[in-house]
Protein backbone atom coordinates (compact mmCIF):
# COMPACT_ATOMS: atom_id res chain seq x y z
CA UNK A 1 -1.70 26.25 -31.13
CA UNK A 2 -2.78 23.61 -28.41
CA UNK A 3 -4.15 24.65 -25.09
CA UNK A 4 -3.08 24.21 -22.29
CA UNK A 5 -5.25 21.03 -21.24
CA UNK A 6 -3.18 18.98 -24.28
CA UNK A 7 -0.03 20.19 -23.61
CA UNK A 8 -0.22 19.08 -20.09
CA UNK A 9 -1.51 15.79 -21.45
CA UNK A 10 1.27 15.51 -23.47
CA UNK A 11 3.38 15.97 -20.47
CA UNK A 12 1.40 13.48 -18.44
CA UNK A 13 1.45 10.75 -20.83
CA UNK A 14 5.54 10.39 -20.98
CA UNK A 15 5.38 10.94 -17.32
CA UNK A 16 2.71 8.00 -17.06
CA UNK A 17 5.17 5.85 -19.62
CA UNK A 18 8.59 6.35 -17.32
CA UNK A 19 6.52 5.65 -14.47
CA UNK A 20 4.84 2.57 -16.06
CA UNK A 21 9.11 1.38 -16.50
CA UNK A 22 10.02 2.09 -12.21
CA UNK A 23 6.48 0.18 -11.14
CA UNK A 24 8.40 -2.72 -13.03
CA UNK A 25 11.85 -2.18 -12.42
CA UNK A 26 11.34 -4.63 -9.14
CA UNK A 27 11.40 -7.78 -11.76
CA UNK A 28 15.08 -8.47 -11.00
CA UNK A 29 14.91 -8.48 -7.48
CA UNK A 30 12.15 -10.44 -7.65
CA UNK A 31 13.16 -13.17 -9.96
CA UNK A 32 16.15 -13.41 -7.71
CA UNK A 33 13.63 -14.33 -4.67
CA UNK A 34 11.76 -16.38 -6.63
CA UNK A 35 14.95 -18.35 -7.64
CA UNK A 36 15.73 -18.31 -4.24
CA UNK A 37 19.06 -15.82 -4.92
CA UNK A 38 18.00 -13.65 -2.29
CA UNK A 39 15.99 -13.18 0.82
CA UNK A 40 12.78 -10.99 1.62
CA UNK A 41 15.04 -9.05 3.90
CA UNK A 42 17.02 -8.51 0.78
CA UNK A 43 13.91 -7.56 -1.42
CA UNK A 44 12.04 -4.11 -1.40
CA UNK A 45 8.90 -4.87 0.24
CA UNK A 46 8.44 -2.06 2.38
CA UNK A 47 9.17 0.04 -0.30
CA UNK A 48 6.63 -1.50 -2.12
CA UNK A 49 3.61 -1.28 0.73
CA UNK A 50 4.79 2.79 0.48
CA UNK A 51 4.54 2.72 -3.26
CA UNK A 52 0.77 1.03 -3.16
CA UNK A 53 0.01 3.30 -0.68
CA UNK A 54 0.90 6.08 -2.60
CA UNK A 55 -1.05 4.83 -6.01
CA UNK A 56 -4.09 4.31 -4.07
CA UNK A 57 -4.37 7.76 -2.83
CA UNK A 58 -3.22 9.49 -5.83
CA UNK A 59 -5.77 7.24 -8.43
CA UNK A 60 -8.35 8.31 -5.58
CA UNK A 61 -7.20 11.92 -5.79
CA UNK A 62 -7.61 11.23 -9.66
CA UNK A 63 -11.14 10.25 -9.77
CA UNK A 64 -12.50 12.76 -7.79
CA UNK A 65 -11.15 15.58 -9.42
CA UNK A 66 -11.61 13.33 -12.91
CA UNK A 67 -8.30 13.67 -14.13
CA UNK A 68 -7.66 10.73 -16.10
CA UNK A 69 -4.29 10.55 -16.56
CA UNK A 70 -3.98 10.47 -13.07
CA UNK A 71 -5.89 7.78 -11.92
CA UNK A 72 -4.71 5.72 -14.92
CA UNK A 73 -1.45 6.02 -14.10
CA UNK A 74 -1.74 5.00 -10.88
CA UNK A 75 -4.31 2.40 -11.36
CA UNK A 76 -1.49 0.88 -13.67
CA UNK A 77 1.32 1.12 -10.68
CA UNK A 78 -0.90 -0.13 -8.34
CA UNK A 79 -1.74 -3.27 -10.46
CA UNK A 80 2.02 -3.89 -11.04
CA UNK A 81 2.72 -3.44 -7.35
CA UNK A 82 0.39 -5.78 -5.88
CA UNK A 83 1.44 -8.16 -8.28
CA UNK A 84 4.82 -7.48 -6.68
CA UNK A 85 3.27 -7.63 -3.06
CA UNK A 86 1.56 -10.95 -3.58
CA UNK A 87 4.77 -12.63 -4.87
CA UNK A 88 6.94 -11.19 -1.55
CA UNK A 89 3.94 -12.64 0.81
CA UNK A 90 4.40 -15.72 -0.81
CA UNK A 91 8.09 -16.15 -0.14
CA UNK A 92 7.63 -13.70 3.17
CA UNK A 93 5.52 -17.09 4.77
CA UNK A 94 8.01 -19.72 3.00
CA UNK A 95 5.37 -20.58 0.60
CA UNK A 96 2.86 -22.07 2.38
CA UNK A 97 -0.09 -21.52 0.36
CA UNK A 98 -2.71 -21.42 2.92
CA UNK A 99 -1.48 -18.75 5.01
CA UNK A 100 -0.63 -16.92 2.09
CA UNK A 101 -4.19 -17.08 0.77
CA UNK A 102 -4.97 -15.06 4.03
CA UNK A 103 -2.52 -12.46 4.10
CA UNK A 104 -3.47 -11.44 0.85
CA UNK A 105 -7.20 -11.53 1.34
CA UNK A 106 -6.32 -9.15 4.74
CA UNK A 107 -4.22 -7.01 2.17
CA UNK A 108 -7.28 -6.81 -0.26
CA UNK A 109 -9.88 -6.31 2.23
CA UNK A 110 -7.39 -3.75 3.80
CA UNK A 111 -6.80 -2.05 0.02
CA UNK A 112 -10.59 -1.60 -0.49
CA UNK A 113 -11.30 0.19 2.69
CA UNK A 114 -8.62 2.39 2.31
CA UNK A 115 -9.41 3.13 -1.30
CA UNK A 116 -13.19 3.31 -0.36
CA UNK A 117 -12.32 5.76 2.95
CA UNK A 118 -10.39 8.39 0.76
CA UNK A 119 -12.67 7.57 -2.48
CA UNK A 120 -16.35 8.58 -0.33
CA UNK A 121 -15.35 9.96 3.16
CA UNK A 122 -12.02 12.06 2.84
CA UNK A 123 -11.91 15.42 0.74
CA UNK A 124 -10.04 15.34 -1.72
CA UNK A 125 -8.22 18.14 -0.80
CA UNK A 126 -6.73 16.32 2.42
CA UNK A 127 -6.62 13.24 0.01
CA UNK A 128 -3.98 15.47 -2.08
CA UNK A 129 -1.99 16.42 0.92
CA UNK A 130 -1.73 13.28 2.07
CA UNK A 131 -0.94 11.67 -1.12
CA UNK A 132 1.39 14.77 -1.34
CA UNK A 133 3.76 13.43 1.45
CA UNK A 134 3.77 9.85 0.34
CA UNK A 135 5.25 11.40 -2.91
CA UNK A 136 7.87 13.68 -0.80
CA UNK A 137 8.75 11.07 1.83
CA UNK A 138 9.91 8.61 -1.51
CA UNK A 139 11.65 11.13 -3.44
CA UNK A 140 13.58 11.96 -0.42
CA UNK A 141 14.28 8.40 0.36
CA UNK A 142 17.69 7.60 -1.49
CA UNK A 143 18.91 10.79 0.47
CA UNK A 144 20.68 8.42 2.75
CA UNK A 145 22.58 6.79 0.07
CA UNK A 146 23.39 10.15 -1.41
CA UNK A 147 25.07 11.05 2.50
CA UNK A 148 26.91 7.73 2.33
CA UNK A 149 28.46 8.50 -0.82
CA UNK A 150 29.76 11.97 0.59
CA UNK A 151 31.49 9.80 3.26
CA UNK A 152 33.17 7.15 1.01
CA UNK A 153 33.54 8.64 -1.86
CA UNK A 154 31.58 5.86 -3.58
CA UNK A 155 29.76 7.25 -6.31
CA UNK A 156 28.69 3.89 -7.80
CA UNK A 157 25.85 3.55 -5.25
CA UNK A 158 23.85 6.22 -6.85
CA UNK A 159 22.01 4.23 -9.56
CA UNK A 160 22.54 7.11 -12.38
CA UNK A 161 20.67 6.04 -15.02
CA UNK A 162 17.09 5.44 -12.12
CA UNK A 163 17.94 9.04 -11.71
CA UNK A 164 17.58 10.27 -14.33
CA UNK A 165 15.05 8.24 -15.26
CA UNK A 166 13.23 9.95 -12.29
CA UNK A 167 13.69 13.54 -12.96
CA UNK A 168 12.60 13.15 -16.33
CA UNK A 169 9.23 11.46 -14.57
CA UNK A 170 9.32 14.34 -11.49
CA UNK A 171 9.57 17.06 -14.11
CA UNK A 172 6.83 15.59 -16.55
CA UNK A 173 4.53 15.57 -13.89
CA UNK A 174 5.39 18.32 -12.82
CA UNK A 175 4.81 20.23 -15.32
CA UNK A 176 0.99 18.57 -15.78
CA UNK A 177 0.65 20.26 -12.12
CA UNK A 178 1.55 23.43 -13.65
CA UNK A 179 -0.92 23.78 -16.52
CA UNK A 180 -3.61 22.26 -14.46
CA UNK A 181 -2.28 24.85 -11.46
CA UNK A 182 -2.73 21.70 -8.81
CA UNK A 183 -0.30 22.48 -6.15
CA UNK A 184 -0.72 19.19 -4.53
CA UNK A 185 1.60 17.50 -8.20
CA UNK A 186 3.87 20.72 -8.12
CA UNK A 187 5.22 20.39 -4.88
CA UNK A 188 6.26 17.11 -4.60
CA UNK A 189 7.13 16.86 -8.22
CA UNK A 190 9.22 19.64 -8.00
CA UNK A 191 10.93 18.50 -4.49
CA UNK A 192 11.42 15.28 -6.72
CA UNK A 193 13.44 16.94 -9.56
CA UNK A 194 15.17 19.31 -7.24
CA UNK A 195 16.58 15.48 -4.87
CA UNK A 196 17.42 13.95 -7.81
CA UNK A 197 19.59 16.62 -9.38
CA UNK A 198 21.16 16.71 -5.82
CA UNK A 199 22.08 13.29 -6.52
CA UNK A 200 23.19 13.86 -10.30
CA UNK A 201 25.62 16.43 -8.91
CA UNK A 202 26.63 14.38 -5.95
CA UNK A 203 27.41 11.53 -8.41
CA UNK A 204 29.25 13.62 -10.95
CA UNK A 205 31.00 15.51 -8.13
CA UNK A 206 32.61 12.02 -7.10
CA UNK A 207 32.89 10.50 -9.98
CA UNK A 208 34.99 13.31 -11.44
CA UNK A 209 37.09 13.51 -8.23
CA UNK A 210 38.27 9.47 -7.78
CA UNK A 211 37.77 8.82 -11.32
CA UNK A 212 37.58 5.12 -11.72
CA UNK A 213 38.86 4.39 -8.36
CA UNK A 214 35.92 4.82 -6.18
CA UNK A 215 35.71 2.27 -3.69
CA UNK A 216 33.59 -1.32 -4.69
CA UNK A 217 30.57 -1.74 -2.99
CA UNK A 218 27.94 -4.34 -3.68
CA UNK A 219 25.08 -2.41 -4.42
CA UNK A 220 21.30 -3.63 -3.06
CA UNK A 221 18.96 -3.88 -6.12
CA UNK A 222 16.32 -1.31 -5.91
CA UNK A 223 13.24 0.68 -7.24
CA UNK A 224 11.46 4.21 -7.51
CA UNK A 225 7.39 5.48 -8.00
């Protein structure tokens, strides 16, 4: 029978895969601004400064408690996302190289403090509970979407299949909080599957109610971590 350490890994591995598949869901948005289909205002780069945030401070959380799936998980996401951050500077100063050059060398220098602060200076306890409310705060985020669709009816603006994508990836990793009892993953990870099944029943409520003739809306492209 395995023990509990490798059937948490087990857990944490498919959770690290689905994960690996939102950090690059961004590639359509982003090969729209790069064709010049779309704006940055149009693109998620906020989302994505709140999603590198968040794999800094969980792969530092990671490493000090040695968890490898963790950190390697998160290293991943936060290579993908700064790919994704570097590309949105670009087009954010209308390509002009030079300035570019130095907004990302700010956003490096910037990374590596913050990475540095939480990795030698911060406890990792606080370093949990902060990462902890990054997670929470982004789960909770399409919650406004979820409200609009109570008041229109429109039950195509909850992007079903990211959904479930993410409470597959909320309960994985949740259950790798379990069997290593870390409350900092349970929480949020469990807040995470709880949203999204919110907005599974919201969408099916809808969709069962109007059928096929819920109202049109062009829906923004975006992404989850």
């Amino acid at each position: 029978m395995a023990n509990n350490d490798t059937v948490g890994d087990i857990f944490g591995w498919v959770g690290t895969g689905i994960s690996t598949f939102f950090y690059i869901a961004p590639v359509v948005p982003f090969l729209k601004l790069i064709k010049g289909e779309i704006t940055c205002k149009e693109s998620p780069g906020i989302l994505l400064i709140c999603s590198f945030m968040n794999c800094i401070l969980w792969g530092d959380y990671g490493l000090l408690l040695d968890r490898f799936l963790i950190y390697f998980a998160n290293g991943i996401g936060g290579v993908i996302t700064l790919i994704w951050i570097v590309i949105f500077i670009i087009h954010f100063v209308d390509k002009k190289f030079g300035i570019a050059l130095l907004y990302n060398l700010i956003l490096i220098i910037a990374i590596v403090g913050i990475a540095m602060l939480f990795f030698f200076i911060v406890p990792y306890q606080v370093t949990g509970k902060i990462a902890m409310v990054f997670n929470v705060l982004m789960y909770a985020s399409p919650g406004e979407k979820m409200f609009t669709v109570c008041k229109t009816g429109n039950y195509k603006l909850i992007p079903i299949w990211s959904t479930l994508g993410g409470t597959a990836c909320s309960a994985c990793w949740m259950i790798y909080g379990i069997y290593f009892v870390d409350w900092n993953q349970i929480i949020p990870n469990g807040l995470g599957v709880l949203f999204s099944i919110l907005q599974i029943i919201v969408f099916l409520f809808y969709k069962i109610k109007n059928g096929n003739n819920g109202t049109e809306v062009k829906e923004e492209d975006s992404s989850e971590v």
